[in-house]
Protein backbone atom coordinates (compact mmCIF):
# COMPACT_ATOMS: atom_id res chain seq x y z
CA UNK A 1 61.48 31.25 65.39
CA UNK A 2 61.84 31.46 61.49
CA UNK A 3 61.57 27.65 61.59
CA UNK A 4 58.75 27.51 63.55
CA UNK A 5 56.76 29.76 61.94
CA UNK A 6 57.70 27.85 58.49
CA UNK A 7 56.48 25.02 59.96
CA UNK A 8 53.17 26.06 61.59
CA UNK A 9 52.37 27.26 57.99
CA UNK A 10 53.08 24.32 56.55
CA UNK A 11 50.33 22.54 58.95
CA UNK A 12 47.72 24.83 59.10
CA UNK A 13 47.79 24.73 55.00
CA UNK A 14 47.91 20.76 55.60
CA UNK A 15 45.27 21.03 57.86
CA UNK A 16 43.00 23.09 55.17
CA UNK A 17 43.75 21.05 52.20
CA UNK A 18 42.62 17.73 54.69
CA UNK A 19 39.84 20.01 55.90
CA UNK A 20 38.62 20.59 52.28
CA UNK A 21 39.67 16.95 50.94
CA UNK A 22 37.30 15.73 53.60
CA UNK A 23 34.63 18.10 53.19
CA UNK A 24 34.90 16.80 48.97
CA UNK A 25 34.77 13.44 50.09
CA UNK A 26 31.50 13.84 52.42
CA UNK A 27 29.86 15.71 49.10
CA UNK A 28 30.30 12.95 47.20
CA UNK A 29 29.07 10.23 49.06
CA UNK A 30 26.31 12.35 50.35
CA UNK A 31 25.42 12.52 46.58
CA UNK A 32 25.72 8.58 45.68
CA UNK A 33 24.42 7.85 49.26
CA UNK A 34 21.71 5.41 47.91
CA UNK A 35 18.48 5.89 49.95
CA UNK A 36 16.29 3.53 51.85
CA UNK A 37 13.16 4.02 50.18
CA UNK A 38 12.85 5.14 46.42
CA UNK A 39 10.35 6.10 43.86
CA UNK A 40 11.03 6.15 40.31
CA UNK A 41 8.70 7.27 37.43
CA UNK A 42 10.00 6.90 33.83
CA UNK A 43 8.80 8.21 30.56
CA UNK A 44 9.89 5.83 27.67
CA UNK A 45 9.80 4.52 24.28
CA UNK A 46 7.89 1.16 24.12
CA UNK A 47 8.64 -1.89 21.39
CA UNK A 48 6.02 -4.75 21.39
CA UNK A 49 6.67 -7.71 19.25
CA UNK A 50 6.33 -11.12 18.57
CA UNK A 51 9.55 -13.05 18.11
CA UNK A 52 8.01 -15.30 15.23
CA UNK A 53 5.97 -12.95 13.95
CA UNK A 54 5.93 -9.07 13.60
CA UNK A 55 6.44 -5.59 15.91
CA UNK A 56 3.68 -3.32 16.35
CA UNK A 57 5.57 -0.16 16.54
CA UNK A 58 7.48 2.13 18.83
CA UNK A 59 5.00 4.09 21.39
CA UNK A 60 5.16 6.28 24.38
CA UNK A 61 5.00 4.42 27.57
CA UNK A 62 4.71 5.52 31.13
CA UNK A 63 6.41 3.50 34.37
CA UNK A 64 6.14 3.80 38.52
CA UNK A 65 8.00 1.50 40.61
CA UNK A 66 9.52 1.46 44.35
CA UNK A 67 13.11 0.55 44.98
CA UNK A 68 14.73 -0.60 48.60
CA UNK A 69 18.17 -1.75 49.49
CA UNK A 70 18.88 -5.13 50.75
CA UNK A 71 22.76 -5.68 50.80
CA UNK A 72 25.43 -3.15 50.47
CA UNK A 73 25.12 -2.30 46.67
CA UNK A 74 22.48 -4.86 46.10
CA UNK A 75 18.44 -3.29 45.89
CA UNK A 76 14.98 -4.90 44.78
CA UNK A 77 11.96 -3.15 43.00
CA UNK A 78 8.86 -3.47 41.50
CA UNK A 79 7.33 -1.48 38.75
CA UNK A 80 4.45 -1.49 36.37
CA UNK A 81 4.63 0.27 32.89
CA UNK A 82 1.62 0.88 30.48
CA UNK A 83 2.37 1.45 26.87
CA UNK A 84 -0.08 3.60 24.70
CA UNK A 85 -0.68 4.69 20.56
CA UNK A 86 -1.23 1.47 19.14
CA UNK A 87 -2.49 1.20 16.17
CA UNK A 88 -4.14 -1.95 14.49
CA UNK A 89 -3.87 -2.35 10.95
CA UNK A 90 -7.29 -2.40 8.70
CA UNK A 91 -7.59 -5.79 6.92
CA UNK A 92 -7.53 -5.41 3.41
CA UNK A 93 -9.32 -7.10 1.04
CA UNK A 94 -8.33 -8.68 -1.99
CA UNK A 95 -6.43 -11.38 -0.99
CA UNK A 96 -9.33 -14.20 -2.20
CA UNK A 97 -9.77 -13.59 -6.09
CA UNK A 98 -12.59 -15.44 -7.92
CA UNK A 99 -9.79 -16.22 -10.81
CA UNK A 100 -6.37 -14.56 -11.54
CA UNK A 101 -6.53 -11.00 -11.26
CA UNK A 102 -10.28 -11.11 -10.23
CA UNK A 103 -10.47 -10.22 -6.49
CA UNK A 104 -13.36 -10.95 -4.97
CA UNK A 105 -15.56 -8.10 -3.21
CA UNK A 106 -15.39 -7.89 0.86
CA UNK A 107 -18.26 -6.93 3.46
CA UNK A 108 -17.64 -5.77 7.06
CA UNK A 109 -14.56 -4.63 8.25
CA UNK A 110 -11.80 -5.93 10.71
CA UNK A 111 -8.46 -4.50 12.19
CA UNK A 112 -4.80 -7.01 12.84
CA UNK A 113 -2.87 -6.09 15.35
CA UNK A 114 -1.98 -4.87 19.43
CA UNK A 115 -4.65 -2.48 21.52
CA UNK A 116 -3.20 -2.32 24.90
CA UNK A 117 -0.16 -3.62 26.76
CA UNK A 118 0.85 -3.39 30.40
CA UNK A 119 3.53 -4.89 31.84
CA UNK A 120 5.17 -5.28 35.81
CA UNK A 121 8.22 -6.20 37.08
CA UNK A 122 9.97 -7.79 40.15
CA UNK A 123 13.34 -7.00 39.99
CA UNK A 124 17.17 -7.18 41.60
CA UNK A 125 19.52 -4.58 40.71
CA UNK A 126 23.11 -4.40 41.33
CA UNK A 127 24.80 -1.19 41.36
CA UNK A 128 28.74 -0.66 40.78
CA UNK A 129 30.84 1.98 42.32
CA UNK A 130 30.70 5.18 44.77
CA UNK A 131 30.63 7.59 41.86
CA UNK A 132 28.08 10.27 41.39
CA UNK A 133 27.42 8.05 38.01
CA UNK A 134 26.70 4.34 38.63
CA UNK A 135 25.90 1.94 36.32
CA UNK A 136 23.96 -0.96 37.15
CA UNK A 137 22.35 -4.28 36.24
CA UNK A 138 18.91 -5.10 36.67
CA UNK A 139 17.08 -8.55 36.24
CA UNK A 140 14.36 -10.47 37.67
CA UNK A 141 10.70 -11.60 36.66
CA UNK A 142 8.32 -9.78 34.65
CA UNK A 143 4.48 -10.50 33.52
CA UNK A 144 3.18 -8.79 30.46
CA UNK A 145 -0.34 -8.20 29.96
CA UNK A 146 -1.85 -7.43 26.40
CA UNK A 147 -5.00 -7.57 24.22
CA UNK A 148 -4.78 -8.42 20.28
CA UNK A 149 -7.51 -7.81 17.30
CA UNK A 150 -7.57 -10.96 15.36
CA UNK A 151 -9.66 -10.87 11.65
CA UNK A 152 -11.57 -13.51 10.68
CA UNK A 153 -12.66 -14.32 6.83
CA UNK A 154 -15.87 -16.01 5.88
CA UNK A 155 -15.65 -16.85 1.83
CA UNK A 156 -19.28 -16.74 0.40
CA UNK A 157 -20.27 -17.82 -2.81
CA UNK A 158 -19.77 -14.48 -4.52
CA UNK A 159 -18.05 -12.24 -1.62
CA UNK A 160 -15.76 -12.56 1.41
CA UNK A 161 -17.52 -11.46 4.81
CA UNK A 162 -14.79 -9.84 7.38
CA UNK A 163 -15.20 -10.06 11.38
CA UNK A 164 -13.03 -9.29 14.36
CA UNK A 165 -12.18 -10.21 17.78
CA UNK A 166 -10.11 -8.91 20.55
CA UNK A 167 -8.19 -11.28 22.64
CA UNK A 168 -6.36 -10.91 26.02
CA UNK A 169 -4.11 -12.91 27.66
CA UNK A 170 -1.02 -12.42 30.37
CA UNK A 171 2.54 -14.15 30.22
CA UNK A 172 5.44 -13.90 32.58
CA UNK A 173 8.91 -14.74 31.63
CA UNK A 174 11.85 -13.13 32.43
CA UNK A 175 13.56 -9.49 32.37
CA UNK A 176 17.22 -7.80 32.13
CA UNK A 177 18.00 -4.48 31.17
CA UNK A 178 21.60 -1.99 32.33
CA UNK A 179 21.43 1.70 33.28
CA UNK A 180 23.32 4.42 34.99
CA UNK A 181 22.51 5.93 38.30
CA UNK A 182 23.57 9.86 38.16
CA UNK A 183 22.84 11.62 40.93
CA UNK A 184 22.24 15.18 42.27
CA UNK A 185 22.49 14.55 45.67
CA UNK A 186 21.05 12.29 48.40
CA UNK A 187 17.49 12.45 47.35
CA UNK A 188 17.24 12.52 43.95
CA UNK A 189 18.74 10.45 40.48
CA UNK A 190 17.96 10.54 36.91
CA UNK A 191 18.18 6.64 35.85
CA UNK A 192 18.64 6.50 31.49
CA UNK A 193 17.57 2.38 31.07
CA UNK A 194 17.12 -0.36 28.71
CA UNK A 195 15.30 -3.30 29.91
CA UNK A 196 13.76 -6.43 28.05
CA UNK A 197 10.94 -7.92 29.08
CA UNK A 198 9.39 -11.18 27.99
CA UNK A 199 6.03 -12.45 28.51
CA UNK A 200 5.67 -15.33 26.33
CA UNK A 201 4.54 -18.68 28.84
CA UNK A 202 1.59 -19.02 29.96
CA UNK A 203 0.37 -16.53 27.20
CA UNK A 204 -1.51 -17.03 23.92
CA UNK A 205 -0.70 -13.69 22.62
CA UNK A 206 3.48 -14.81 23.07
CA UNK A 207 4.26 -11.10 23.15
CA UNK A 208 7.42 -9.34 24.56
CA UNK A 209 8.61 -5.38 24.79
CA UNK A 210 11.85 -3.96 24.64
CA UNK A 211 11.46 -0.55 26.63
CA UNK A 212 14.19 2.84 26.39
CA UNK A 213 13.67 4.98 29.12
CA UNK A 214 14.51 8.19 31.33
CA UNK A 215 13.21 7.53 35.06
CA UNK A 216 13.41 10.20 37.67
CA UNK A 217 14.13 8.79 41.64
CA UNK A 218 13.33 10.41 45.09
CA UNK A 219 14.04 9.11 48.23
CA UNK A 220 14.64 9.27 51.39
């Protein structure tokens, strides 16, 4: 009877522990459990530039995209992300001098530089692990839309005569970026990210954006 008892203790505390293990287990992949249908939002910091050229600062930038699974860890998106505070630089004059050290005088006015830039994204991203943090890789095809002021100088006789323009153009080219997937449970991730996008063919502006962000996902 000692023996027995002994021993039916020592399965009903196996049977807990298993019980418990289990009920762990069934937490965690209820939390990584990736869902059919997401939607992510992101608020981020935005870097347009020209490779040959110049950047034209770091701004805020806002993102929405959807996100569905396709194989096992394997999920495509889209998303569209508008970048905002630009600020084009005033021409200044000077630069045409009627000798050395004698500048000659400027009329009108004209700003150098980025106005608006929104770029979308078609996208693949590969997720690694069952953990409630996954990182992943993302890549795929992105267009980037943007409009430019562009100065123009007229040299008179005695004065130099300042105009702008503003130009748009799209390009598409290709994105990458890596993040990590930490989640609170089935419905809902926060997703840190850095992504490159380029959007230099097809474009005349040749502009691409490097974009840091936090995106928040719900799905279900």
């Amino acid at each position: 009877m000692r023996r027995l008892e002994i021993l039916s203790a020592a399965l009903l505390l196996s049977s807990l522990i298993a019980a418990q293990s289990a009920q762990s287990q069934g937490n965690e992949l209820s939390r990584t459990a990736r869902p059919k249908f997401e939607i992510v939002a992101s608020g981020a910091l935005g870097h347009v530039f020209r490779f040959d050229d110049r950047g034209f600062g770091n701004n805020p930038n806002f993102g929405v995209g959807i996100e569905v699974p396709v194989w096992q860890r394997l999920r495509i998106g889209a998303e569209i992300n508008r970048t905002f505070g630009f600020e084009p630089t005033p021409v200044k004059c000077g630069s045409v001098l009627f000798a050395t050290g004698q500048p000659m005088p400027c009329v009108g006015s004209a700003r150098e530089g980025v106005s608006s830039a929104t770029a979308g994204s078609f996208t693949a991203a590969y997720f690694f692990g069952e953990r409630r943090v996954q990182p992943y890789l993302v890549g795929g095809i992105s267009i980037l839309g943007a409009k430019e002021f562009r100065s123009t100088s007229i040299v008179h006789q005695d004065f130099v005569e300042f105009s702008e323009n503003e130009t748009s153009s799209t390009g598409i080219g290709p994105t990458f970026g890596v993040g990590l997937r930490a989640s609170f449970n089935r419905h809902f991730s926060i997703r840190p990210e850095i992504r490159f996008a380029d959007g230099t063919a097809q474009s005349t502006l040749n502009l691409s954006q490097w974009r840091l962000s936090i995106g928040a996902a719900y799905g279900w």
